[in-house]
Each structure stands twice: as structure tokens, then as C-alpha cells.
PDB file of N, CA and C in Angstrom:
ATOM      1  N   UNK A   1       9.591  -5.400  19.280  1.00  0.00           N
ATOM      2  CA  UNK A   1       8.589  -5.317  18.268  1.00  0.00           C
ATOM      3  C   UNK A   1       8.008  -3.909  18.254  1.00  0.00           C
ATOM      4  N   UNK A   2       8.203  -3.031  17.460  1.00  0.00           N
ATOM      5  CA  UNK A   2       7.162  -1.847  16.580  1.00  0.00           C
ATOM      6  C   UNK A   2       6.007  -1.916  16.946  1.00  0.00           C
ATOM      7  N   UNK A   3       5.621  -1.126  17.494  1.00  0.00           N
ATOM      8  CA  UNK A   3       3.821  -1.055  17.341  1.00  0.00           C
ATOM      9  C   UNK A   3       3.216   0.279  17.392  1.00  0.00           C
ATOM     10  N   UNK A   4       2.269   0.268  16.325  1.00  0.00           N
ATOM     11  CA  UNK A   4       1.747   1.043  15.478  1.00  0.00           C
ATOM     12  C   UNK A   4       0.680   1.120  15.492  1.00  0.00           C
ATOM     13  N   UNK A   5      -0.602   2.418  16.006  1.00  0.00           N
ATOM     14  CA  UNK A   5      -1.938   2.227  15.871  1.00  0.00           C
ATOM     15  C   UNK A   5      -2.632   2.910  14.810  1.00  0.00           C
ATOM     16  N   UNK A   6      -3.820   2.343  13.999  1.00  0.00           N
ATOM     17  CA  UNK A   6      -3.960   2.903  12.934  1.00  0.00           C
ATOM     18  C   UNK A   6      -5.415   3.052  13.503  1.00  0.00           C
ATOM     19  N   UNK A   7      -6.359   4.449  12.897  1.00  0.00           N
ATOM     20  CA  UNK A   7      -7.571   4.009  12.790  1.00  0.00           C
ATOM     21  C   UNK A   7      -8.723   3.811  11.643  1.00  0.00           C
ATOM     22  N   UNK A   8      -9.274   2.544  12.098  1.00  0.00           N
ATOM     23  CA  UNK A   8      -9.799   2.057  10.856  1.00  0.00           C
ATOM     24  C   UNK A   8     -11.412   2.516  10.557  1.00  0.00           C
ATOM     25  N   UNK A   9     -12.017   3.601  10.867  1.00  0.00           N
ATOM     26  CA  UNK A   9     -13.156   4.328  10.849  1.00  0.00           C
ATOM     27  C   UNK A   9     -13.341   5.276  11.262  1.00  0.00           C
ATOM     28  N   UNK A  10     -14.546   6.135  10.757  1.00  0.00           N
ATOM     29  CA  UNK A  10     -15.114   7.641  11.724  1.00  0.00           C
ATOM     30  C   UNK A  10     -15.197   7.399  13.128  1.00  0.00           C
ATOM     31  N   UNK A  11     -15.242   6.614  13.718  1.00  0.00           N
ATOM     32  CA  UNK A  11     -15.776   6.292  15.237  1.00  0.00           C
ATOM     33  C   UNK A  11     -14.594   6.381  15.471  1.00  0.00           C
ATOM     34  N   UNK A  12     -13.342   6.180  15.337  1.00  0.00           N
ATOM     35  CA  UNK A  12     -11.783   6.333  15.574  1.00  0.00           C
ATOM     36  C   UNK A  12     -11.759   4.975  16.592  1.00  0.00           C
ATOM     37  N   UNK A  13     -12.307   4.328  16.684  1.00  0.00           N
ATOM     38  CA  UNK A  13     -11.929   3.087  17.073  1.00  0.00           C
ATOM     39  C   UNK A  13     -10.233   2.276  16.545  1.00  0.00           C
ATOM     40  N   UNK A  14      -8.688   2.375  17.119  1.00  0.00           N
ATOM     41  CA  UNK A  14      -8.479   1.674  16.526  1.00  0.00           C
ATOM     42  C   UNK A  14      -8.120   0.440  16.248  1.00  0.00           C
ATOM     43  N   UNK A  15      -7.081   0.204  15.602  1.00  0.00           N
ATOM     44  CA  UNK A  15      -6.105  -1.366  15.665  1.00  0.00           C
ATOM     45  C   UNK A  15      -4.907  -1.475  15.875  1.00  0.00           C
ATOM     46  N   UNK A  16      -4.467  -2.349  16.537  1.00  0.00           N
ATOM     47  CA  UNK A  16      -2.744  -2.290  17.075  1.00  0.00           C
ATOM     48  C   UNK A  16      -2.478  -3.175  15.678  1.00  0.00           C
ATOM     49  N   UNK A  17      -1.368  -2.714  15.455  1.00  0.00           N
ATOM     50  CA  UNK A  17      -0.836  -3.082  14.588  1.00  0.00           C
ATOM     51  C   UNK A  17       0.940  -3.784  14.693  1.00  0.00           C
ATOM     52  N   UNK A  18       1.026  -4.928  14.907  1.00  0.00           N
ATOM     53  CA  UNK A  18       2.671  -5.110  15.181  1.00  0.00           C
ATOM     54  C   UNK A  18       3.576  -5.426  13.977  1.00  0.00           C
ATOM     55  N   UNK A  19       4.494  -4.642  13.829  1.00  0.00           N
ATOM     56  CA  UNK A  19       5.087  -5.005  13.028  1.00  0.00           C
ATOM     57  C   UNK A  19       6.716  -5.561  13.255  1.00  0.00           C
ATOM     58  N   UNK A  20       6.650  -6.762  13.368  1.00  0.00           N
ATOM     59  CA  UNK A  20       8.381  -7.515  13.227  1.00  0.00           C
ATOM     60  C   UNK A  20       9.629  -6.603  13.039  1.00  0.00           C
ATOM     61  N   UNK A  21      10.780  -6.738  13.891  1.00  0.00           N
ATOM     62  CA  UNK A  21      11.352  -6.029  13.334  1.00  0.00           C
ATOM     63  C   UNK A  21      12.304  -6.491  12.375  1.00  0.00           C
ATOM     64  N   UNK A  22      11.749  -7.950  11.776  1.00  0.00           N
ATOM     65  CA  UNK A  22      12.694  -8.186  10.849  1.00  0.00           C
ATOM     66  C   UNK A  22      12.057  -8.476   9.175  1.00  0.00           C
ATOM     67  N   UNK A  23      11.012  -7.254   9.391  1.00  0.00           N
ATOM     68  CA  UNK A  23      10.229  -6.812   8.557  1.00  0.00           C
ATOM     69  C   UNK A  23      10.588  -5.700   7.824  1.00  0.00           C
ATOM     70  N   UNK A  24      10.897  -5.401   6.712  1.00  0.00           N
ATOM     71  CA  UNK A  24      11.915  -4.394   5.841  1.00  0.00           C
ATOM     72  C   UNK A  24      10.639  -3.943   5.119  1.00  0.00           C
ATOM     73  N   UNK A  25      10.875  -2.422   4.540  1.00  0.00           N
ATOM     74  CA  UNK A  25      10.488  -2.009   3.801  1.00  0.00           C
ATOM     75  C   UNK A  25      10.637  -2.341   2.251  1.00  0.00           C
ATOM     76  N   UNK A  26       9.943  -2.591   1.084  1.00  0.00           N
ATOM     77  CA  UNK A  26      10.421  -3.670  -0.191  1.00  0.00           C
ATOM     78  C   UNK A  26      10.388  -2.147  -1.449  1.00  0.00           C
ATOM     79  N   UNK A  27      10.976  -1.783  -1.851  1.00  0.00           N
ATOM     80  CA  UNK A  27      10.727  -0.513  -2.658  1.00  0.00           C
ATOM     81  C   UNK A  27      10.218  -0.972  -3.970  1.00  0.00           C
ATOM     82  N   UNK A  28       9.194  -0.873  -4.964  1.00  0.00           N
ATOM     83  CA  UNK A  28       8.621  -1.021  -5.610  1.00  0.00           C
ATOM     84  C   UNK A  28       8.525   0.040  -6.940  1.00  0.00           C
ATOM     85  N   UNK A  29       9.112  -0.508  -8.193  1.00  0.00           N
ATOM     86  CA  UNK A  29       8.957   0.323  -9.456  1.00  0.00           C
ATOM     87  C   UNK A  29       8.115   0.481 -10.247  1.00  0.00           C
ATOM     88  N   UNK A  30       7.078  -1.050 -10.316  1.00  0.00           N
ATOM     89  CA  UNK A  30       5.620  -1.154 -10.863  1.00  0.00           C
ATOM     90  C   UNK A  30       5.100  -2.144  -9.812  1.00  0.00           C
ATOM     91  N   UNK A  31       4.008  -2.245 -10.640  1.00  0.00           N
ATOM     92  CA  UNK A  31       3.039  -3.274  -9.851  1.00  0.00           C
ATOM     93  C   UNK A  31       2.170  -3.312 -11.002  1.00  0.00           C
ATOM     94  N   UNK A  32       2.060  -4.481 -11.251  1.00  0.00           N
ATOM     95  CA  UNK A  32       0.925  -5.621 -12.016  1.00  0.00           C
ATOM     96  C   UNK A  32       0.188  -6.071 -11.645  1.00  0.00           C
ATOM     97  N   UNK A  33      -1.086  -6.082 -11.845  1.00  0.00           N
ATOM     98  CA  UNK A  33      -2.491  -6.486 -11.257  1.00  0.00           C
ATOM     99  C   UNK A  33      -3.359  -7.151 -12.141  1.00  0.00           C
ATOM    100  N   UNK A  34      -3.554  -8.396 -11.450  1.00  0.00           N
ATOM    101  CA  UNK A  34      -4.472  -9.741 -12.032  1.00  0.00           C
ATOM    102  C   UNK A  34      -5.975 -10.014 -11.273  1.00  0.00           C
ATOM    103  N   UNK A  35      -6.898  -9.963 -11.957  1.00  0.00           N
ATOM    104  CA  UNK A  35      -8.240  -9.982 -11.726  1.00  0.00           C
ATOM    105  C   UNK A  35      -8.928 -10.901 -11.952  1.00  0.00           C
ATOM    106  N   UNK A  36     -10.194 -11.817 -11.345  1.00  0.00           N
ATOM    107  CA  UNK A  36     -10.892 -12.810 -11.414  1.00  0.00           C
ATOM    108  C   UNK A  36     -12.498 -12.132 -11.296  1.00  0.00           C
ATOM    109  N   UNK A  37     -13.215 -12.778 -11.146  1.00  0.00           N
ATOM    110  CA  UNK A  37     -14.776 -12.840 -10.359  1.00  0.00           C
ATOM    111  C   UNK A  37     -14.630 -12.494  -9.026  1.00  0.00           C
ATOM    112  N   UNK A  38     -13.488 -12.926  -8.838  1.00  0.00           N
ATOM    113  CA  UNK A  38     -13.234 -13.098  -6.854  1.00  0.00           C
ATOM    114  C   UNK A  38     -12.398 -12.219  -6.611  1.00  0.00           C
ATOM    115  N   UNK A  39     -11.724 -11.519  -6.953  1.00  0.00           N
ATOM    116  CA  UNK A  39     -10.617 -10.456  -6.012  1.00  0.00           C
ATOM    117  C   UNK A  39      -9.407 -10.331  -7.339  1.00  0.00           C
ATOM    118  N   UNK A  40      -8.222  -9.949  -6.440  1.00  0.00           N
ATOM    119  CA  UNK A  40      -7.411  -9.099  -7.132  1.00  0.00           C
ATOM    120  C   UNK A  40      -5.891  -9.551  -6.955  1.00  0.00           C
ATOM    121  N   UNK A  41      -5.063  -9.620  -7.175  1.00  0.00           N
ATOM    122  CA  UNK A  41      -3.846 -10.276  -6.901  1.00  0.00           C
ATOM    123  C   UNK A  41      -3.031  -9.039  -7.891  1.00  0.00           C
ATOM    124  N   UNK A  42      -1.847  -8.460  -6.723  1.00  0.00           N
ATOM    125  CA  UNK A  42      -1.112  -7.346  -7.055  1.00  0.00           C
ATOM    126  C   UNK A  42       0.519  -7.975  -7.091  1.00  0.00           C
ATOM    127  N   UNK A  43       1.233  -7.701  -7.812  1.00  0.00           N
ATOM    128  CA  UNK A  43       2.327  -8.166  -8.063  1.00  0.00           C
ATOM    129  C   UNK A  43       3.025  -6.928  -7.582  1.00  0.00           C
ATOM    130  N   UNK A  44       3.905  -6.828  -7.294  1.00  0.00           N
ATOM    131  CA  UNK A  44       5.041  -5.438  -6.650  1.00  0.00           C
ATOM    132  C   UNK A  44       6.177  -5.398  -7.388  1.00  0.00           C
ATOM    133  N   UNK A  45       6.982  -5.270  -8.068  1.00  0.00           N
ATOM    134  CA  UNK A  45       8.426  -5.627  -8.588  1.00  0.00           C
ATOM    135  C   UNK A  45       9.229  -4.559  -8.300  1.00  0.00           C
ATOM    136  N   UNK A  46      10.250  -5.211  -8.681  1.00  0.00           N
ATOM    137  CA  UNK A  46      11.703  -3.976  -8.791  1.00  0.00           C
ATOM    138  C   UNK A  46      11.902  -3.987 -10.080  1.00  0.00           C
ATOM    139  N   UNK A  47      12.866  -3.151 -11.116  1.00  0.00           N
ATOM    140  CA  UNK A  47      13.845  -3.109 -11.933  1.00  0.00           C
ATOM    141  C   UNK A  47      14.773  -4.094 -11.838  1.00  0.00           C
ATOM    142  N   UNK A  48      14.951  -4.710 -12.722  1.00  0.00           N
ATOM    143  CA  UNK A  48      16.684  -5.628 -12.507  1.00  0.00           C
ATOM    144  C   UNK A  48      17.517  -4.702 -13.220  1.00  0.00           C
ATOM    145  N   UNK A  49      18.627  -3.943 -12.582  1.00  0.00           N
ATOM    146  CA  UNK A  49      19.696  -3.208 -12.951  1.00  0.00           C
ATOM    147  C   UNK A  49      18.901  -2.397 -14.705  1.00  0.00           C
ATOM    148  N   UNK A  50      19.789  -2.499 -15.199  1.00  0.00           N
ATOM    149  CA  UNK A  50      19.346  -1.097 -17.030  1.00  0.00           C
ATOM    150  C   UNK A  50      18.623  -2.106 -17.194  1.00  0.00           C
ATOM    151  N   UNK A  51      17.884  -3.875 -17.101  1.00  0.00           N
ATOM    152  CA  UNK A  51      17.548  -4.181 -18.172  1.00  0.00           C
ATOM    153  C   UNK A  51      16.039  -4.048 -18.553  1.00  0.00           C
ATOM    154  N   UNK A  52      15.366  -4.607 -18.736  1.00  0.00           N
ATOM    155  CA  UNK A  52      14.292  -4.135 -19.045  1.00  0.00           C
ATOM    156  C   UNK A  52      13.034  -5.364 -18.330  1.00  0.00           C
ATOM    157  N   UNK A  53      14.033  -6.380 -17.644  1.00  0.00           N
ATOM    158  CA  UNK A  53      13.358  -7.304 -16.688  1.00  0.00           C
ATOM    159  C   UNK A  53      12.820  -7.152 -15.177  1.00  0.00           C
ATOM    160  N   UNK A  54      11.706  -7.141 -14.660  1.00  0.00           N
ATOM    161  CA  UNK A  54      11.127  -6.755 -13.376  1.00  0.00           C
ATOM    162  C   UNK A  54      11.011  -7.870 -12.234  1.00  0.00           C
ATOM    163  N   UNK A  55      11.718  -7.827 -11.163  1.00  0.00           N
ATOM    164  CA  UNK A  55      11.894  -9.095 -10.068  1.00  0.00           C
ATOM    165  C   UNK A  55      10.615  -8.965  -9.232  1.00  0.00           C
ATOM    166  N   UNK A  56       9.333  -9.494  -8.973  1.00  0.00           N
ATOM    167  CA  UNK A  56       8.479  -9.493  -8.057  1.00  0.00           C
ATOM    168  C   UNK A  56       9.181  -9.531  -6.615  1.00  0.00           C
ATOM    169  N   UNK A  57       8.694  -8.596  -5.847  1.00  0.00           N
ATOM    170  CA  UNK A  57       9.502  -8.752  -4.556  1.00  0.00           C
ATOM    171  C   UNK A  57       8.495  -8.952  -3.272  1.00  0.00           C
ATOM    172  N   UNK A  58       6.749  -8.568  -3.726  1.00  0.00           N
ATOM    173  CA  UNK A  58       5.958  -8.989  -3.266  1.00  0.00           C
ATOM    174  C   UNK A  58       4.276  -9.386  -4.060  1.00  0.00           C
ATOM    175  N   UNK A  59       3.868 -10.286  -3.611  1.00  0.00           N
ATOM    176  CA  UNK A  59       1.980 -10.439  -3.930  1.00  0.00           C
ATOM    177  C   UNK A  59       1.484 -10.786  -2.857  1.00  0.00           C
ATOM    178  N   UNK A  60       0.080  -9.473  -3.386  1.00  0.00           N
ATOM    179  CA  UNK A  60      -0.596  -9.233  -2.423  1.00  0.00           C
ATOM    180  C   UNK A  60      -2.107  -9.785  -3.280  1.00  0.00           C
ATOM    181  N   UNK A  61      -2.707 -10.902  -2.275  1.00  0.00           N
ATOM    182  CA  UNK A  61      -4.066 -10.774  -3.152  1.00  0.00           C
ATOM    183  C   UNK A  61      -5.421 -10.480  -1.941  1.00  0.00           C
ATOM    184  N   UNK A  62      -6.024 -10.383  -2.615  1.00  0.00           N
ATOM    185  CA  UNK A  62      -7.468  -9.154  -1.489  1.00  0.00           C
ATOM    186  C   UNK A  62      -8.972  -9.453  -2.240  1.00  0.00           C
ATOM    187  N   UNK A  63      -9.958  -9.828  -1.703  1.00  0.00           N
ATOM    188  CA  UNK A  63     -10.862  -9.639  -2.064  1.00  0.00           C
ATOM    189  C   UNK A  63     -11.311  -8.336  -2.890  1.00  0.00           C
ATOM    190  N   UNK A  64     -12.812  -8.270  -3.915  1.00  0.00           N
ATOM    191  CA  UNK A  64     -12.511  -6.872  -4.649  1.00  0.00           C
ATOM    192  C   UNK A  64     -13.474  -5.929  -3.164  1.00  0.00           C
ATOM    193  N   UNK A  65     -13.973  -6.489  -2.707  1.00  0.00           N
ATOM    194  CA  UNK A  65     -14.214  -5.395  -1.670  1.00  0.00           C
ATOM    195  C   UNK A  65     -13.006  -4.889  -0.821  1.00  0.00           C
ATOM    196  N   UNK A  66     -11.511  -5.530  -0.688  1.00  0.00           N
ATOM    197  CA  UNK A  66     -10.544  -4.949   0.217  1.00  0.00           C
ATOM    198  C   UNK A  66     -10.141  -4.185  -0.865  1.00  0.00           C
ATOM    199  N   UNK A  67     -10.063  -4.395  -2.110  1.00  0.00           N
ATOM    200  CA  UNK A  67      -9.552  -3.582  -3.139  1.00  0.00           C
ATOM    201  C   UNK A  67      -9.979  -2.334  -3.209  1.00  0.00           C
ATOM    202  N   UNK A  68     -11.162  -2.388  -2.915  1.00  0.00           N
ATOM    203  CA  UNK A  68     -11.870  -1.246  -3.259  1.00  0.00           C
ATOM    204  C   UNK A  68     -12.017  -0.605  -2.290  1.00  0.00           C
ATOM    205  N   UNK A  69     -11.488  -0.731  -0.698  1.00  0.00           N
ATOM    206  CA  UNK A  69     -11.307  -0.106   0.506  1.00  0.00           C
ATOM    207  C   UNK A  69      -9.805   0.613   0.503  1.00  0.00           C
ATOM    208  N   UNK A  70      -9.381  -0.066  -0.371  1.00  0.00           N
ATOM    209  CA  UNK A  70      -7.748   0.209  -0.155  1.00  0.00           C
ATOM    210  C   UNK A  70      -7.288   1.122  -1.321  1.00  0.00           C
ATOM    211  N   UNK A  71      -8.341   1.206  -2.017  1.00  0.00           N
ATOM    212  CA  UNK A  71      -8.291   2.653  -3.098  1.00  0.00           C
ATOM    213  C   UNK A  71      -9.238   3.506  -2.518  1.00  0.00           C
ATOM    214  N   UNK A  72      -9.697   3.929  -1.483  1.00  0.00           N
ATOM    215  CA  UNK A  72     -10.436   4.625  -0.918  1.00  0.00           C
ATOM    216  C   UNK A  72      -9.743   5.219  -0.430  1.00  0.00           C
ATOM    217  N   UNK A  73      -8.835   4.813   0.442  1.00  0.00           N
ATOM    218  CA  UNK A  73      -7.384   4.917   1.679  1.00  0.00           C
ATOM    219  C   UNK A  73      -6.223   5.286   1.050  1.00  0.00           C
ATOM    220  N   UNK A  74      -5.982   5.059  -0.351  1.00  0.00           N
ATOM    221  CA  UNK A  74      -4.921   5.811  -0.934  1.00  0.00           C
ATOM    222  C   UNK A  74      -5.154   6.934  -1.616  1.00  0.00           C
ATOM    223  N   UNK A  75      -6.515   7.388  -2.036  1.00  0.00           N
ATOM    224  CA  UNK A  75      -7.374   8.249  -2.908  1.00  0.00           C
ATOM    225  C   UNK A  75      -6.867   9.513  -1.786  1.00  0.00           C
ATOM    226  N   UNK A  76      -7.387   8.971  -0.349  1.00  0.00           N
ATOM    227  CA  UNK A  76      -7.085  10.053   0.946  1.00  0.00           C
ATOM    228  C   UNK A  76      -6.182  10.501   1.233  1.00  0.00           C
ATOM    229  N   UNK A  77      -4.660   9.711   1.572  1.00  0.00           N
ATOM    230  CA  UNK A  77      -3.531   9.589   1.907  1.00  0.00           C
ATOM    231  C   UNK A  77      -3.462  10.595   0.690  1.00  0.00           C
ATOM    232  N   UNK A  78      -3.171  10.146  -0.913  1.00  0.00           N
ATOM    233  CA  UNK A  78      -2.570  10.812  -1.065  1.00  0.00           C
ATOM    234  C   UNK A  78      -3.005  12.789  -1.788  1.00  0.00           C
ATOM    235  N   UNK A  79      -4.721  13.017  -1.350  1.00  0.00           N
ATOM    236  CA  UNK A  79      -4.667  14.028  -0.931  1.00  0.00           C
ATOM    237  C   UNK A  79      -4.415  15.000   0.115  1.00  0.00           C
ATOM    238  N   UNK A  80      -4.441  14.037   0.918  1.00  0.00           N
ATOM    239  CA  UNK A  80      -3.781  14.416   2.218  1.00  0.00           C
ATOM    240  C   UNK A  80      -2.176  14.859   2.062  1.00  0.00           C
ATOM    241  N   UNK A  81      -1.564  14.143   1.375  1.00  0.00           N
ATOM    242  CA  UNK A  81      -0.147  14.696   0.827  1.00  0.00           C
ATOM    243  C   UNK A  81      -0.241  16.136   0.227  1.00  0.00           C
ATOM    244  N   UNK A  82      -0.936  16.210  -0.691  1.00  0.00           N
ATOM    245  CA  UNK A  82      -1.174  17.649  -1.981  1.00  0.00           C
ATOM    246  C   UNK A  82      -1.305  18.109  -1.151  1.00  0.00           C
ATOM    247  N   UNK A  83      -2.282  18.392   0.184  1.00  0.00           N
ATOM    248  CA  UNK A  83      -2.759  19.445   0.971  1.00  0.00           C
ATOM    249  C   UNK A  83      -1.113  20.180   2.061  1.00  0.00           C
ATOM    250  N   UNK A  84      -0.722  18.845   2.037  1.00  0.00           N
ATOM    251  CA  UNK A  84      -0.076  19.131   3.236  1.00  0.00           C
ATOM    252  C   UNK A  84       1.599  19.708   2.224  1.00  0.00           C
ATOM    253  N   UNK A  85       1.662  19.188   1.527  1.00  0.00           N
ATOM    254  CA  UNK A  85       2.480  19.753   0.317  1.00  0.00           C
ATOM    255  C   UNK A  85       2.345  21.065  -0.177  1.00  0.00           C
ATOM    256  N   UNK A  86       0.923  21.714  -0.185  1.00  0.00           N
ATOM    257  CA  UNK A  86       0.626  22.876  -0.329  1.00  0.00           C
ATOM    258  C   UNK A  86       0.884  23.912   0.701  1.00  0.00           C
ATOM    259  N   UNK A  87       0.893  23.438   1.641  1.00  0.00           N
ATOM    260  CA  UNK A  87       0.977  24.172   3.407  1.00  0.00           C
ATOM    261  C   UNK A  87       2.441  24.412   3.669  1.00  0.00           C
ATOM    262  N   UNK A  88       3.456  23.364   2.768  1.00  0.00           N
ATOM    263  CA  UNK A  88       4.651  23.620   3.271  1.00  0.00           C
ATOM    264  C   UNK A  88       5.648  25.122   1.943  1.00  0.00           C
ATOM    265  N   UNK A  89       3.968  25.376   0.901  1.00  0.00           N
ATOM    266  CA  UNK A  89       5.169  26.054  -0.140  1.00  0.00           C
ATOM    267  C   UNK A  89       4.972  27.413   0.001  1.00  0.00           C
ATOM    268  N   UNK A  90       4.170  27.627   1.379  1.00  0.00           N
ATOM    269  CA  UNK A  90       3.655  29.075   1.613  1.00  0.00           C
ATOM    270  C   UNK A  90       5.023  29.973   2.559  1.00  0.00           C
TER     271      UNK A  90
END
């Protein structure tokens, strides 16, 4: 088993994280997102070959407060990319 520590705050406190190893990565072309009063439910899909039909390959649903933690965390990540993208064109 994989294991992976992430940290989940300023205090750097973190979390072990295990991940299966018969746990695959799912590659994703869109994602569709359905909303209530209560949270958020994300659809993941693929392409089916040229046509113009999309196979869900995962859903994820989250309270809107995890939603809104988890666009916080990608807002970062992926400036953290630009920065580090910038560092490599010097």
C-alpha cells in the first residue's frame, strides 16, 4: 500500500493518506456539476471515441463547505503551477 502525507493547514499538522494499490488514476475530459441547498455532486466523464457522448467514470458529492475548501486548494495548486512554470522558462 502507497502512502502519502498531505498537509491539511498552516500549523502543518498532517494526514496519512493510503492509497490502494489497486486504485488507478481515472483521466477526465469534463466534469458536470449538480447543486442543491445541501452540497454539490460532480460528475467526471471521459469522451466515448469521435462521438459526441461522455461516459461518467467518477461522482464525487461534498458538502458546499468541502466545495468551497476544495476550490481554495485548487485556486493554490494551480498557482503554484504558473509560478513554478515560470521558474522553469528562465
Amino acid at each position: 500500500m502507497e502512502k502519502k502525507t498531505i498537509n491539511t493547514n498552516k500549523k502543518k499538522q498532517g494526514v496519512e493518506v493510503f492509497v490502494p494499490e489497486n486504485v488507478s488514476i481515472l483521466y477526465s475530459d469534463s466534469a458536470f456539476i449538480y447543486a442543491n441547498d445541501f452540497g454539490l455532486t460532480i460528475d467526471f466523464a471521459q469522451r466515448v471515441g469521435d462521438t459526441k457522448k461522455q461516459k461518467v467514470v467518477s461522482r464525487i458529492g461534498m458538502s458546499k463547505n468541502h466545495a468551497e475548501m476544495l476550490v481554495a486548494v485548487l485556486q493554490k495548486k494551480l498557482i503554484d503551477m504558473q509560478v513554478s512554470d515560470k521558474g522553469r522558462e528562465k
